[in-house]
Protein backbone atom coordinates (compact mmCIF):
# COMPACT_ATOMS: atom_id res chain seq x y z
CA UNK A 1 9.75 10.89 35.24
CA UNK A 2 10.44 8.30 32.32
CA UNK A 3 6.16 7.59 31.88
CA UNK A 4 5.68 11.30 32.17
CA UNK A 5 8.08 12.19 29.42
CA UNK A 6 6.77 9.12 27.36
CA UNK A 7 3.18 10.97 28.25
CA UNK A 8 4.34 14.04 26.75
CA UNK A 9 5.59 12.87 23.74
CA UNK A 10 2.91 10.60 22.83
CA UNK A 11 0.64 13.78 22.75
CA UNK A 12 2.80 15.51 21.06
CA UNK A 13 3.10 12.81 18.05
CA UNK A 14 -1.05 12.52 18.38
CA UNK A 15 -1.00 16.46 17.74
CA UNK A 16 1.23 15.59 15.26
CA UNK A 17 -0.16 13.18 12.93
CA UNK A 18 -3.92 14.55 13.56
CA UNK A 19 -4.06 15.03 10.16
CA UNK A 20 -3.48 11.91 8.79
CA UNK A 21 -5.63 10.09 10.86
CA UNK A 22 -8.27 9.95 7.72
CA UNK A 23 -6.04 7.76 6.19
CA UNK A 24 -5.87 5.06 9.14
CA UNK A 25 -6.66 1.49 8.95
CA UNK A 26 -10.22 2.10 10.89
CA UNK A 27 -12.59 1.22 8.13
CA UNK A 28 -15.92 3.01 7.17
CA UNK A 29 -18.87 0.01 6.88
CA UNK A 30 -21.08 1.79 4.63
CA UNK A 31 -20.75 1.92 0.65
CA UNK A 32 -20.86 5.01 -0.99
CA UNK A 33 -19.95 6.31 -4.30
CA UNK A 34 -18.33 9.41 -5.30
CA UNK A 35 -16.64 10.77 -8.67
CA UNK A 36 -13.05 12.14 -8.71
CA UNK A 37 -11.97 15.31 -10.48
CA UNK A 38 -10.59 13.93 -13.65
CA UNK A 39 -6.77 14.59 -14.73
CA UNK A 40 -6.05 15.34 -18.37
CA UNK A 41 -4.20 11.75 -19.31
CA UNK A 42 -1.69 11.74 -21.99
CA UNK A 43 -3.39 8.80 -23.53
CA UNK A 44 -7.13 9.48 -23.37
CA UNK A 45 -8.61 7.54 -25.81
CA UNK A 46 -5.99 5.43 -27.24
CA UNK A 47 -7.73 2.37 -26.18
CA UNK A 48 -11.15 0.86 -27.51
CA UNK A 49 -13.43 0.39 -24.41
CA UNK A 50 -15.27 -2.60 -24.68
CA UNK A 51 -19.05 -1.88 -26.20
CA UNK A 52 -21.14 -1.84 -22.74
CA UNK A 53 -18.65 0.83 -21.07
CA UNK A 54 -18.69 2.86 -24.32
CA UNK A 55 -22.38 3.02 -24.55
CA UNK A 56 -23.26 4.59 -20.52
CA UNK A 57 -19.19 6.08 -20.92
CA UNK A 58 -18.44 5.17 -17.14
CA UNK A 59 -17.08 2.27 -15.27
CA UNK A 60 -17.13 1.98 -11.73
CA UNK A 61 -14.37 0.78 -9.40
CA UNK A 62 -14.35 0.30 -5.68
CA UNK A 63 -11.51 1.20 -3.32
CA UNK A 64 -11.43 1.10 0.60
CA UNK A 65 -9.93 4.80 0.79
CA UNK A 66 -7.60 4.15 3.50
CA UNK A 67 -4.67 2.99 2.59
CA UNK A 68 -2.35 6.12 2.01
CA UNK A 69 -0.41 7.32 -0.16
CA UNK A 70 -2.26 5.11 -2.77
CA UNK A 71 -6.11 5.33 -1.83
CA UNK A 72 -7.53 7.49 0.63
CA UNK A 73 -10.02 10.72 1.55
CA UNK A 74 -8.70 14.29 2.17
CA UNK A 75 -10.46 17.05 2.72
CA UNK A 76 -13.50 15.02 1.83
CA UNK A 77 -12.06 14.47 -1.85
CA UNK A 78 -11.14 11.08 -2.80
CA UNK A 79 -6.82 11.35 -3.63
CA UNK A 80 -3.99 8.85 -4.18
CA UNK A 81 -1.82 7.10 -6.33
CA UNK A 82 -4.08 4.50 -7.19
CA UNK A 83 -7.00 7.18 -7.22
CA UNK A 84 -4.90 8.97 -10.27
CA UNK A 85 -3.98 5.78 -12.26
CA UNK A 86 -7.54 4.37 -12.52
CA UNK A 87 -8.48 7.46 -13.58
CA UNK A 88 -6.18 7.72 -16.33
CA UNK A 89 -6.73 4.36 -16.98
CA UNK A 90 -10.12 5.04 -17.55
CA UNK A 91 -9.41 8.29 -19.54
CA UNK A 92 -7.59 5.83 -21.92
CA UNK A 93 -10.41 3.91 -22.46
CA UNK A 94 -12.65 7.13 -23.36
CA UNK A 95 -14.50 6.51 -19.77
CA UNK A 96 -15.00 8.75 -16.66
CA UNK A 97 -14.60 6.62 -13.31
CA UNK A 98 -17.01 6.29 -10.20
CA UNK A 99 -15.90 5.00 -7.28
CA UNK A 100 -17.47 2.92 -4.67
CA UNK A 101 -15.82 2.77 -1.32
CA UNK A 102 -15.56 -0.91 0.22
CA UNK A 103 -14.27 -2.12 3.24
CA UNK A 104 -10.63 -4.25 2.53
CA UNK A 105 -12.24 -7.59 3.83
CA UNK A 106 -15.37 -6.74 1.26
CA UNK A 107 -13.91 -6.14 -1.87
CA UNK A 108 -13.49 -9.95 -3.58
CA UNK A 109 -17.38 -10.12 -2.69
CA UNK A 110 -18.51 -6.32 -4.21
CA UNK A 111 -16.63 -7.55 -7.59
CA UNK A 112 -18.24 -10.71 -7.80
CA UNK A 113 -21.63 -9.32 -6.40
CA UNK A 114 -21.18 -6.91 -9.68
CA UNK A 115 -21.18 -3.68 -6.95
CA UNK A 116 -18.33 -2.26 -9.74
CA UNK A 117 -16.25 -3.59 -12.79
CA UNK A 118 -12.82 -3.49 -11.18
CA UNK A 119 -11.07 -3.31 -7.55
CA UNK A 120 -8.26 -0.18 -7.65
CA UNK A 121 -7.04 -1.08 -4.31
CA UNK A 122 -3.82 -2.84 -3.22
CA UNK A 123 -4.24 -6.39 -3.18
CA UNK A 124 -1.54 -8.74 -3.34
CA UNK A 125 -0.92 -11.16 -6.48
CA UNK A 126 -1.98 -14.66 -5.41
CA UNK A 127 -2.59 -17.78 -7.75
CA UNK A 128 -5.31 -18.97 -5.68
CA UNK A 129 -7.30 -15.63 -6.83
CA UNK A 130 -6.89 -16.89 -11.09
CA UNK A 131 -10.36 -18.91 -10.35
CA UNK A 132 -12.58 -15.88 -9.66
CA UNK A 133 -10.51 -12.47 -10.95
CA UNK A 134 -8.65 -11.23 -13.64
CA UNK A 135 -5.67 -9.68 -11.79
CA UNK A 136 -3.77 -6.75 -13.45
CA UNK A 137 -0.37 -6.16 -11.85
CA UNK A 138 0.03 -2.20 -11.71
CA UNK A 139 2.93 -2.10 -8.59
CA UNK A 140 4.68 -3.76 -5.87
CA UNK A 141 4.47 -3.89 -2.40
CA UNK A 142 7.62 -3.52 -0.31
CA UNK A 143 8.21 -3.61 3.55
CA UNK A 144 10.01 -1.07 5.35
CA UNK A 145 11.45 -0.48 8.63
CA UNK A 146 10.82 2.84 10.07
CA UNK A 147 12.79 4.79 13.32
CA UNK A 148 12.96 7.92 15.10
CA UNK A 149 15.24 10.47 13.24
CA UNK A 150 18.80 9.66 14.05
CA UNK A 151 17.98 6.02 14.38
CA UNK A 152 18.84 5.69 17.90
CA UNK A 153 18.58 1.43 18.49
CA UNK A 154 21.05 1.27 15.06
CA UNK A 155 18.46 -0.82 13.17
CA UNK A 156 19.73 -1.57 9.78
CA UNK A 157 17.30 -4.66 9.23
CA UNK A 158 15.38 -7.64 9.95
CA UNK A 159 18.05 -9.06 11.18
CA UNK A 160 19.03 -6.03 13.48
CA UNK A 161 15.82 -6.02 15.42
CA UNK A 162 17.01 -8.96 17.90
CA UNK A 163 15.87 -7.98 21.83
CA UNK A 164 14.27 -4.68 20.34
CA UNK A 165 10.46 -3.81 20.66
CA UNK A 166 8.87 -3.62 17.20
CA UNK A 167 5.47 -2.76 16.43
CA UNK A 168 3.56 -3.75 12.90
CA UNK A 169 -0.07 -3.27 11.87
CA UNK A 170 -1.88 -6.57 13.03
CA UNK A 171 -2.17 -9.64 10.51
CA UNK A 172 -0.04 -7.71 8.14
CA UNK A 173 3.06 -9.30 5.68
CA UNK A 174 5.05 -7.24 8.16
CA UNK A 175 3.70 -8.72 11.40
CA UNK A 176 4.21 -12.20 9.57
CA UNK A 177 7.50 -11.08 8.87
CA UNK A 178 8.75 -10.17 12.51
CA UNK A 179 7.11 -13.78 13.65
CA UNK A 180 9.46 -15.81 11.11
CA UNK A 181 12.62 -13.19 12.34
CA UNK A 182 11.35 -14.61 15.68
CA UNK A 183 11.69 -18.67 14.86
CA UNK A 184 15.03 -17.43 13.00
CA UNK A 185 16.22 -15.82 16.19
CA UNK A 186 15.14 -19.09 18.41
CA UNK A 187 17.29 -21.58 16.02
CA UNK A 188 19.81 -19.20 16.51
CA UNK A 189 19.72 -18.00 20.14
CA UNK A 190 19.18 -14.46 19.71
CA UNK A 191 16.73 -12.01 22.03
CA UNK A 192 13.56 -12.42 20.88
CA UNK A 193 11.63 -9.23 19.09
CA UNK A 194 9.04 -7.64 21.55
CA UNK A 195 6.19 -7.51 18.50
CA UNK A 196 3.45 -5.22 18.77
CA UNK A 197 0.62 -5.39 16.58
CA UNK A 198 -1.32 -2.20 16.42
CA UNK A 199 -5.03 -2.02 14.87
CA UNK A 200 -4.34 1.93 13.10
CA UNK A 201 -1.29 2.84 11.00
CA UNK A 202 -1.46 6.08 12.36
CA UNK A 203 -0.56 4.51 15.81
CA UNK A 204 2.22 3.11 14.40
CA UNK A 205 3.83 5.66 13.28
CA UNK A 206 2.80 7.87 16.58
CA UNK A 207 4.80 5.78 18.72
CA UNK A 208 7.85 5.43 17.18
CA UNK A 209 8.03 9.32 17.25
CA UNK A 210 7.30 8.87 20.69
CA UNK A 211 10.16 6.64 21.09
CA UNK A 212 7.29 4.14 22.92
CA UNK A 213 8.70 1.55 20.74
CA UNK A 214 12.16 0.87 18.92
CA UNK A 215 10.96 0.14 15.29
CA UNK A 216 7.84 0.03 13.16
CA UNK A 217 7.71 -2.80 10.65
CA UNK A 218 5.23 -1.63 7.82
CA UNK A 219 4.63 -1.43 4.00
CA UNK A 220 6.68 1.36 2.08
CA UNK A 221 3.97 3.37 0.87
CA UNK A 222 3.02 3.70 4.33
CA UNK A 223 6.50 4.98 5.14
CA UNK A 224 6.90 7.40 2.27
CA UNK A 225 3.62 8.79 3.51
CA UNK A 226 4.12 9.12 7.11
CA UNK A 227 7.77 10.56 7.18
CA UNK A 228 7.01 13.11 4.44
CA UNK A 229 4.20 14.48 7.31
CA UNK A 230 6.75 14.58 10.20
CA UNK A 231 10.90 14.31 8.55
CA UNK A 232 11.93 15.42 11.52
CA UNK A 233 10.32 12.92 13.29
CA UNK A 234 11.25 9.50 11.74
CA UNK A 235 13.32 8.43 8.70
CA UNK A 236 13.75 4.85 7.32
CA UNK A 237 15.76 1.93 8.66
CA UNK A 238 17.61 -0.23 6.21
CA UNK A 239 16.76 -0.55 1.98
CA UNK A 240 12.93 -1.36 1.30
CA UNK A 241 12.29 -5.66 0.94
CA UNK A 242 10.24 -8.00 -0.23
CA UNK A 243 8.30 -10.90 1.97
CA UNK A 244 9.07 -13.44 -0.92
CA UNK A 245 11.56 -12.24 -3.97
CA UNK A 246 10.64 -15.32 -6.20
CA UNK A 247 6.70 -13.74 -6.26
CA UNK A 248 8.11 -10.47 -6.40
CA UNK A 249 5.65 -8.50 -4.29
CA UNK A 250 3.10 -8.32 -7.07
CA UNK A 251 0.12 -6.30 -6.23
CA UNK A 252 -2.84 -6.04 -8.38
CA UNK A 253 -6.25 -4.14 -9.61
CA UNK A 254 -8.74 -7.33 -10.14
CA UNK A 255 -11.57 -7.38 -12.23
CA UNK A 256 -14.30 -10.25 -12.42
CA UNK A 257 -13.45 -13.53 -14.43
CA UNK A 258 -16.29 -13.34 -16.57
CA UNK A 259 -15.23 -9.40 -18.13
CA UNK A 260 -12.38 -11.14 -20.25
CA UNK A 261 -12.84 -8.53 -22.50
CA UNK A 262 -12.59 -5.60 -19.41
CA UNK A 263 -9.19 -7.12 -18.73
CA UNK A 264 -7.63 -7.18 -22.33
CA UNK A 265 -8.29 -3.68 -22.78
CA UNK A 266 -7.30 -2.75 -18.84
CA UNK A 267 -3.99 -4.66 -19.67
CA UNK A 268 -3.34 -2.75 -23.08
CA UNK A 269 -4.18 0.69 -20.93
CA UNK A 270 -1.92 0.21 -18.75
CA UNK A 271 0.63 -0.19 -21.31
CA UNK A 272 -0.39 2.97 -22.99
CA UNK A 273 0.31 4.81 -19.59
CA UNK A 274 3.39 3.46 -18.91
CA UNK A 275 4.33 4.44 -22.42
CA UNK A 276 3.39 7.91 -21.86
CA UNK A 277 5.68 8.28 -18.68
CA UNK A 278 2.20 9.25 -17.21
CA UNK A 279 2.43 6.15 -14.78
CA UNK A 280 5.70 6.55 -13.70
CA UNK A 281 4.79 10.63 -12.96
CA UNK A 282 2.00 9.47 -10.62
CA UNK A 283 3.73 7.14 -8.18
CA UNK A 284 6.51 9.66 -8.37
CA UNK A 285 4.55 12.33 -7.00
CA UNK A 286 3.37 10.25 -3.96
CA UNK A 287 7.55 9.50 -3.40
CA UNK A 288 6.14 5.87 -4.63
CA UNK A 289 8.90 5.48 -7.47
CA UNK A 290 10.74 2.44 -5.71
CA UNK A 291 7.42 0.52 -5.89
CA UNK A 292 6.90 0.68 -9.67
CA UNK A 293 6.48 -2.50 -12.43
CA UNK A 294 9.40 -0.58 -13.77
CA UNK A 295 11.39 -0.52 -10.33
CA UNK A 296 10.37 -4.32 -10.41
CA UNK A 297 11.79 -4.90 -13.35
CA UNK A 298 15.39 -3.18 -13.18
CA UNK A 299 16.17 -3.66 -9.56
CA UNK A 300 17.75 -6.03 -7.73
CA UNK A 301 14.91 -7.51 -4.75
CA UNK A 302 16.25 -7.69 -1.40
CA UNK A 303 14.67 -10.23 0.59
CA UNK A 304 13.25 -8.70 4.04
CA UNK A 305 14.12 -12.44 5.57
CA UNK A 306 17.17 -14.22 3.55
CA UNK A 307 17.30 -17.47 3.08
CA UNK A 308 19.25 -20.47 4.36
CA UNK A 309 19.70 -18.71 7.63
CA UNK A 310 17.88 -20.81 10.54
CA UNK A 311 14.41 -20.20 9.61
C-alpha cells in the first residue's frame, strides 16, 4: 500500500510542478540569441559606455536560462532576476542587451571565445578566475534546506539531518555540503545522511512533496522559487547558510580580462542601480531579498557547516 501511495503522490507533485520544468537543470546544447523586452531603469544613461558599445549601442551577454528565479525561459520569453539587472545595467550605460544562451559548463569558453562581452549568470566568486575574467559581484548564493509543509522529520539544519534521506542536485555546494555533514557525523558517531543526488531541480523539489525523501539540500533561489509554485506543498527548514562565511558566498557577472574598460563602467553601473533602489526592487520581486550585496553586507552569515565541530 506504502509504494502505491508513494506512486500517487509522486504524480501528483509531477502534475504539480509541470510548469516549472522549463526552468530545470536539463541544459539546451545549441546557442541562440534573443532580445528581452527592456524595463524603463531609473538610471538609464547615467553611465558613459565605453566608445565601441556606444557606437553599435548593444552589448551582448550570455546566460544558460535555467537557473530560476534568476535566469530562465517562460512562455518562450527570456525572465529573471538576473535577466532584469543586466538589463538595467545596460540601460545605464545607454545600451540595449542581447542575449546568447550557453550551456553552464560553456560559459568561461563563450567569454573568452568573444561569443558576448559579459556572463549574467550565477557563477561563484573564485580567485583562481582573476587570471582570465573581470568578476563583478552583483549577489550571494545561500543554501537552503527545504521540507514538506509541516516539516514532518523536525529538520532545523545541517546538523539535524543525521539518519535522514536527503536529496541535492548532483556536484552541487549543497551535495558537497551533505558529504562533509557526513565525515562530521562519522567523527562523531551519528547515522549517516542517505544523500541523493538528483540530475533536475525540478526532481528535487517533486519528491520532497512526495514525501519520497526527508529533505532537499539546495541553493535559496531555488527554494524561493519552488515553494512560491506549491506553499502548500513545502516550506523551508532552518535560516538560509553559507558553504564558507569567510568568502561570503560571492557570486558574480564576469567579463573578459582584456575589456578593463567594460568592467570599470559595469562596476560604476551597478552602483548607480543600487543607488536608485532599482536593484534591491528586482531581487525583491523574485522573493530574492536575503541574497542581496546589501543583505551581505548587514547580516550576520550563518555557516551551513560550523566550525570546530568534528569535521
Amino acid at each position: 500500500m506504502r509504494s502505491r501511495h508513494l506512486s500517487i503522490a509522486a504524480i501528483s507533485a509531477t502534475a504539480l510542478f509541470a510548469i516549472s520544468a522549463c526552468g530545470g537543470a536539463a541544459q539546451d546544447t545549441s546557442s541562440t540569441t534573443a532580445d528581452t523586452a527592456q524595463r524603463g531603469s531609473k538610471s538609464a544613461g547615467k553611465v558613459a559606455a565605453p566608445a565601441k558599445f556606444t557606437e553599435k549601442g548593444t552589448i551582448t551577454y550570455c546566460s544558460t536560462f535555467t537557473n530560476p528565479p534568476r535566469s530562465y525561459t517562460d512562455n518562450g520569453k527570456q525572465v529573471g532576476a538576473e535577466i532584469e539587472l543586466g538589463t538595467a545595467l545596460a540601460a545605464t550605460l545607454g545600451l540595449k542587451p542581447k542575449w546568447v544562451q550557453i550551456r553552464v559548463d560553456g560559459l568561461i569558453a563563450a567569454l573568452l571565445g568573444g561569443q558576448c562581452d559579459m556572463i549574467v549568470s550565477q557563477l561563484k566568486i573564485v580567485p583562481e578566475r582573476d587570471k582570465t575574467a573581470w568578476q563583478l559581484p552583483y549577489s550571494i548564493a545561500a543554501t537552503q534546506l527545504v521540507v514538506a509543509k509541516g516539516n514532518p522529520k523536525q529538520v532545523s539544519d545541517f546538523e539535524s539531518l543525521a539518519g535522514k534521506k536527503v536529496a541535492a542536485p548532483d556536484g552541487t555546494v549543497a551535495h558537497d555540503l551533505l558529504e562533509q555533514m557526513n565525515k562530521r557525523f562519522t567523527a562523531s558517531g551519528k547515522a549517516h545522511i542517505q544523500i541523493v543526488p538528483l540530475a533536475s531541480t525540478t526532481d528535487l523539489f517533486q519528491q520532497v512533496a512526495a514525501g519520497v525523501i526527508d529533505a532537499a539540500a539546495t541553493t535559496y533561489s531555488a527554494s524561493s522559487y519552488y515553494i512560491g509554485k506549491a506553499p502548500e506543498r513545502l516550506e523551508t527548514a532552518g535560516p538560509p547558510c553559507l558553504s564558507d562565511v569567510k568568502a561570503g558566498g560571492r557570486m558574480g557577472f564576469m567579463i573578459n580580462k582584456l575589456d578593463k574598460d567594460l568592467y570599470d563602467a559595469m562596476g560604476k553601473a551597478m552602483d548607480a542601480v543600487r543607488e536608485t533602489g532599482e536593484y534591491q526592487e528586482i531581487f525583491h520581486k523574485y522573493a530574492l531579498d536575503k541574497e542581496t550585496l546589501d543583505a551581505a553586507e548587514t547580516a550576520k552569515p550563518v555557516a551551513c557547516v560550523p566550525e570546530g565541530s568534528g569535521a
